[in-house]
C-alpha atoms as a PDB file:
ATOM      1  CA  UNK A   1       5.276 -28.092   7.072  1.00  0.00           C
ATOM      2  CA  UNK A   2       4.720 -24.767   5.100  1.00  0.00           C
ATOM      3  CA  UNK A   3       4.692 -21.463   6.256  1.00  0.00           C
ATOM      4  CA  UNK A   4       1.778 -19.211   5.528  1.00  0.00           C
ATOM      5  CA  UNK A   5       3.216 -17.185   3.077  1.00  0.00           C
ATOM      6  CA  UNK A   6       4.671 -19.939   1.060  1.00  0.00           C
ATOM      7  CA  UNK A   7       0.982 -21.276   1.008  1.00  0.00           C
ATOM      8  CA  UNK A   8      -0.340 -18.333   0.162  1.00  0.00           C
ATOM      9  CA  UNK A   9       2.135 -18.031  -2.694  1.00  0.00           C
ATOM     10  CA  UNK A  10       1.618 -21.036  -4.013  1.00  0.00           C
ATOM     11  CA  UNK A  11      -2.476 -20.282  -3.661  1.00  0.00           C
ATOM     12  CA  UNK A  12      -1.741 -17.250  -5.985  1.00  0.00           C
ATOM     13  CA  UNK A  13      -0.001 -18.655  -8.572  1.00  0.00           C
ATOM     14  CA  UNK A  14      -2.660 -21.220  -8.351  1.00  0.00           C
ATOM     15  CA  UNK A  15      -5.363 -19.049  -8.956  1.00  0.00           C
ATOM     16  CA  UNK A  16      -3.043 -17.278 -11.400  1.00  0.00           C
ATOM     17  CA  UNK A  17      -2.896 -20.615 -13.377  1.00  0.00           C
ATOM     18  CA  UNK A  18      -6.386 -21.466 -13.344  1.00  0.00           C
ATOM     19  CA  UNK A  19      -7.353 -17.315 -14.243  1.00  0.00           C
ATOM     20  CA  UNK A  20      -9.248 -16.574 -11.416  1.00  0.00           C
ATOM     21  CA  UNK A  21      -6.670 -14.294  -9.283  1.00  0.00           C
ATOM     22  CA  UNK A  22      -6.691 -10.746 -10.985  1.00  0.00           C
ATOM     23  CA  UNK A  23      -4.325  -9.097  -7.906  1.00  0.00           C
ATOM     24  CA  UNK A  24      -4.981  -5.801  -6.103  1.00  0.00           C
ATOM     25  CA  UNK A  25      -8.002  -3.765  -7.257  1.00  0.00           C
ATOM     26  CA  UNK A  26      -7.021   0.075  -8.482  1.00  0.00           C
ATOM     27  CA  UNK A  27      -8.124   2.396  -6.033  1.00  0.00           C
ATOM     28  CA  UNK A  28      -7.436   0.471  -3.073  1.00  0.00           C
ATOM     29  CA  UNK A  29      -5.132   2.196  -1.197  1.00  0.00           C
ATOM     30  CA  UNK A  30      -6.279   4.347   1.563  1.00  0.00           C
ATOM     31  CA  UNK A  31      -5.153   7.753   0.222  1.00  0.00           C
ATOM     32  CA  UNK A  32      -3.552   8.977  -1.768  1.00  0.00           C
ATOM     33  CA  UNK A  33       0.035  10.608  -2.719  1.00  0.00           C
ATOM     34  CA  UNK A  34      -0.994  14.141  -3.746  1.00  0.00           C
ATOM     35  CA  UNK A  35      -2.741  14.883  -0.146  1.00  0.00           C
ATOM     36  CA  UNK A  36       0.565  13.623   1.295  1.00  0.00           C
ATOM     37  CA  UNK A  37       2.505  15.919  -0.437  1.00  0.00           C
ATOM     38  CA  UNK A  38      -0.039  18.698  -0.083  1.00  0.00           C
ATOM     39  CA  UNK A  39       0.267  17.573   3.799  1.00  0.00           C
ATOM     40  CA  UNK A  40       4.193  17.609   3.462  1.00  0.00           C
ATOM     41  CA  UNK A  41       4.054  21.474   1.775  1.00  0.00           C
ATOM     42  CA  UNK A  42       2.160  22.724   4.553  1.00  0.00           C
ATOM     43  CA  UNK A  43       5.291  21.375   7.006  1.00  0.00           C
ATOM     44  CA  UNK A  44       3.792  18.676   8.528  1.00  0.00           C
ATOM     45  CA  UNK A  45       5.637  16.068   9.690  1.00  0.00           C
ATOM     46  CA  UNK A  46       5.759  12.038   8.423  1.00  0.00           C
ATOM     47  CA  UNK A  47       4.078  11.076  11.867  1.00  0.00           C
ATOM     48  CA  UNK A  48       1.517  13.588  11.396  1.00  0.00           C
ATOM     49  CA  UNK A  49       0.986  13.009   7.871  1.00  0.00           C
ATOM     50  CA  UNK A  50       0.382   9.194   8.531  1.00  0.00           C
ATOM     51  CA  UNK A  51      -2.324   9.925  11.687  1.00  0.00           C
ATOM     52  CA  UNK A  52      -4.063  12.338   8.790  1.00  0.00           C
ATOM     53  CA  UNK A  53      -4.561  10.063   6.601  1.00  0.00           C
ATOM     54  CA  UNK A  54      -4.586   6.979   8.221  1.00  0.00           C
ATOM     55  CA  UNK A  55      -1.451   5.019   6.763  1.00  0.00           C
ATOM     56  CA  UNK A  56       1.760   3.551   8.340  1.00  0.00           C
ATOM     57  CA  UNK A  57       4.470   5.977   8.372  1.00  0.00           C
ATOM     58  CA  UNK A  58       6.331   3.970   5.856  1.00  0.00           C
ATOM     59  CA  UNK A  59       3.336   4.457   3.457  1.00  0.00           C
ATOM     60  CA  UNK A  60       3.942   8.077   3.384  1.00  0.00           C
ATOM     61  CA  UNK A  61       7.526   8.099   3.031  1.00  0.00           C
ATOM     62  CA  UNK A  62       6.608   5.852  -0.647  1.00  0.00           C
ATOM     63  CA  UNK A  63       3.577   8.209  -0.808  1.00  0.00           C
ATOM     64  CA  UNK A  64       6.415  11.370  -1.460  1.00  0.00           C
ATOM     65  CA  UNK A  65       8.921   9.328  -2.915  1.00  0.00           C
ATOM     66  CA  UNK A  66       6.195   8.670  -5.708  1.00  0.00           C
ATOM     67  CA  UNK A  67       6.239  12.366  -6.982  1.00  0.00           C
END
């Protein structure tokens, strides 16, 4: 028996074979990395960042990593 995400892997490369699976859409992501570093400037912290915009706390630790 499979796990989910080795199903779901081998449904992407799947789709990947037959040209339907294009991956993540651009623009997806909930905000962006500029407001967190405005955020960050104006001494927020990560926690408060994250409840700001919305994200997981890890997303704004990549979000000013990015820059």
């Amino acid at each position: 028996m499979q796990h989910s995400k080795e199903r779901q892997a081998i449904g992407i490369a799947l789709a990947k074979k037959r040209g339907v699976y294009t991956g993540r859409r651009l623009g997806t992501t909930k905000a962006t990395p500029a407001r967190a570093r405005a955020l960050r400037k104006q001494k927020l912290t990560i926690p408060e960042i994250a409840q700001a915009l919305g994200v997981k706390q890890r997303t704004v630790y990549n979000y000013l990593s990015s820059g």
